[in-house]
PDB file of N, CA and C in Angstrom:
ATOM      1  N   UNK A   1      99.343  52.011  55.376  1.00  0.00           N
ATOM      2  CA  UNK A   1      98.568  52.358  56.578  1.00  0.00           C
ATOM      3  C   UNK A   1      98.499  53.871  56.752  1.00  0.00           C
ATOM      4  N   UNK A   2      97.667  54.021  57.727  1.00  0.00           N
ATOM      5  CA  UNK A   2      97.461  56.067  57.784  1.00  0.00           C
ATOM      6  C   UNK A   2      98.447  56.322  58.285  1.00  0.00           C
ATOM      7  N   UNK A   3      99.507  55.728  59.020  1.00  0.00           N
ATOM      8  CA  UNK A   3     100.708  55.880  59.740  1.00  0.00           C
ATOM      9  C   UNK A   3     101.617  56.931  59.263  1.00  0.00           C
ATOM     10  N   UNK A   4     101.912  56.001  57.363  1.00  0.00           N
ATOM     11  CA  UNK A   4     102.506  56.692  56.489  1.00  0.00           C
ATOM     12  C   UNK A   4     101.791  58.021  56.051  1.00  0.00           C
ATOM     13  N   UNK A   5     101.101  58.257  56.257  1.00  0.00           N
ATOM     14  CA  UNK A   5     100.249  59.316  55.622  1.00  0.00           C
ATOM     15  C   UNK A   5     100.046  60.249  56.449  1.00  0.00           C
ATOM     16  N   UNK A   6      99.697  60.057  57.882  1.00  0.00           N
ATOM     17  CA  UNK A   6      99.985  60.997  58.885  1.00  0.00           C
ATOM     18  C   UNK A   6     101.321  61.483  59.473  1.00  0.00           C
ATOM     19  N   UNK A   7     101.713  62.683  59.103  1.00  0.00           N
ATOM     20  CA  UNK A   7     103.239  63.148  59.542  1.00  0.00           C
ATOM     21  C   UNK A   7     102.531  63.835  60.503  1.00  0.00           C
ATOM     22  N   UNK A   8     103.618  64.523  61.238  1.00  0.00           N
ATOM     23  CA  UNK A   8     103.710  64.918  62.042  1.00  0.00           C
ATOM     24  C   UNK A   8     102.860  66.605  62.292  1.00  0.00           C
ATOM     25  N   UNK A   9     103.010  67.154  60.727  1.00  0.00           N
ATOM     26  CA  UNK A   9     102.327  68.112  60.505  1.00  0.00           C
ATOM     27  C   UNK A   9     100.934  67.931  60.507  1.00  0.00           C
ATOM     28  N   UNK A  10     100.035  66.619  59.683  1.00  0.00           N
ATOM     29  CA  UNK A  10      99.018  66.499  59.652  1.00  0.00           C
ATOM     30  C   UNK A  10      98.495  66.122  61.310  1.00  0.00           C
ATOM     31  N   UNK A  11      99.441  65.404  62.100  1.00  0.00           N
ATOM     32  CA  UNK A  11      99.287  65.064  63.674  1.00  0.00           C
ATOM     33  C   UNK A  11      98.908  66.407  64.066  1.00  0.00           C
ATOM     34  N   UNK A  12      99.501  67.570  63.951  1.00  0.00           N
ATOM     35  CA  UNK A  12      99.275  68.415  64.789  1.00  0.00           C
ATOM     36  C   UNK A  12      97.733  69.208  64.154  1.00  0.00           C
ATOM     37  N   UNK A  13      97.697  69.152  63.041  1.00  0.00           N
ATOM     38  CA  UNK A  13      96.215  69.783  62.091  1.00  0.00           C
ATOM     39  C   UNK A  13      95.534  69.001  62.824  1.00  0.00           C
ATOM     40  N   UNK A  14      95.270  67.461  62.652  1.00  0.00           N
ATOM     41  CA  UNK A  14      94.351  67.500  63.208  1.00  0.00           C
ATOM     42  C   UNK A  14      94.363  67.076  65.181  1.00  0.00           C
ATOM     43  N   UNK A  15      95.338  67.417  65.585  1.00  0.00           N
ATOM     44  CA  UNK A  15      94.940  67.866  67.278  1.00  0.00           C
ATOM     45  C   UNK A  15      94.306  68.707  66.933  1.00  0.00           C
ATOM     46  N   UNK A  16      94.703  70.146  66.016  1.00  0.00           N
ATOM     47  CA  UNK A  16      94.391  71.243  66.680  1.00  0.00           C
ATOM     48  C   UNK A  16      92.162  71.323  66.225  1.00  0.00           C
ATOM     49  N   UNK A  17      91.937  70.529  65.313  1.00  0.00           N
ATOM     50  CA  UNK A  17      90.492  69.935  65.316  1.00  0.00           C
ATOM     51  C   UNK A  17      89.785  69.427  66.515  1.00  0.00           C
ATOM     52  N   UNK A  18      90.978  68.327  66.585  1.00  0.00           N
ATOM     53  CA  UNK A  18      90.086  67.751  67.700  1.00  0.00           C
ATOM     54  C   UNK A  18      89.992  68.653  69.327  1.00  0.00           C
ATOM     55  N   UNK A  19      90.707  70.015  69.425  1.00  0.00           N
ATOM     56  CA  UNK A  19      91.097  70.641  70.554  1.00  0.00           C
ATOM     57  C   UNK A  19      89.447  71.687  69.783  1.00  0.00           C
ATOM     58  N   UNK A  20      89.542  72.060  68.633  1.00  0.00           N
ATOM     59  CA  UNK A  20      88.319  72.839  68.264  1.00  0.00           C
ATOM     60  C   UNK A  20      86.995  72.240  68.443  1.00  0.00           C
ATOM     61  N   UNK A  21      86.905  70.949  68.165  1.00  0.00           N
ATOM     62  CA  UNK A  21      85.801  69.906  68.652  1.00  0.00           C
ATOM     63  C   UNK A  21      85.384  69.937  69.721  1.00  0.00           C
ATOM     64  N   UNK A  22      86.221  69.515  70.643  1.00  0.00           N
ATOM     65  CA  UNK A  22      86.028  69.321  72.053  1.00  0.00           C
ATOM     66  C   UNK A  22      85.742  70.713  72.310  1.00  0.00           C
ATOM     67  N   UNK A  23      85.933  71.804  72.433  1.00  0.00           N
ATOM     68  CA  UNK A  23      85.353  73.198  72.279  1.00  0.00           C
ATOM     69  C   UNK A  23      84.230  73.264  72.484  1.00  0.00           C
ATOM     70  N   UNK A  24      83.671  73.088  71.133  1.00  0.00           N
ATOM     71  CA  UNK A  24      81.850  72.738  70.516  1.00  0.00           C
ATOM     72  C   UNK A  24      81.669  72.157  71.453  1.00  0.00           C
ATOM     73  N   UNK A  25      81.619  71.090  71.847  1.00  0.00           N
ATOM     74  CA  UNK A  25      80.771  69.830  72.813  1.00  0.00           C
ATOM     75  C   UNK A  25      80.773  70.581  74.128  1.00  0.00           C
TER      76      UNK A  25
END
């Protein structure tokens, strides 16, 4: 599952996307 694949580091990469996203919009 992405569970395994999402650590904690990739958790925070992509907040910090989705905080740049929401930006744009």
């Amino acid at each position: 599952h992405f569970n395994k694949y999402l650590t904690r580091r990739r958790r925070i990469e992509i907040a910090h996307v989705l905080c740049l996203t929401e930006r744009q919009i």
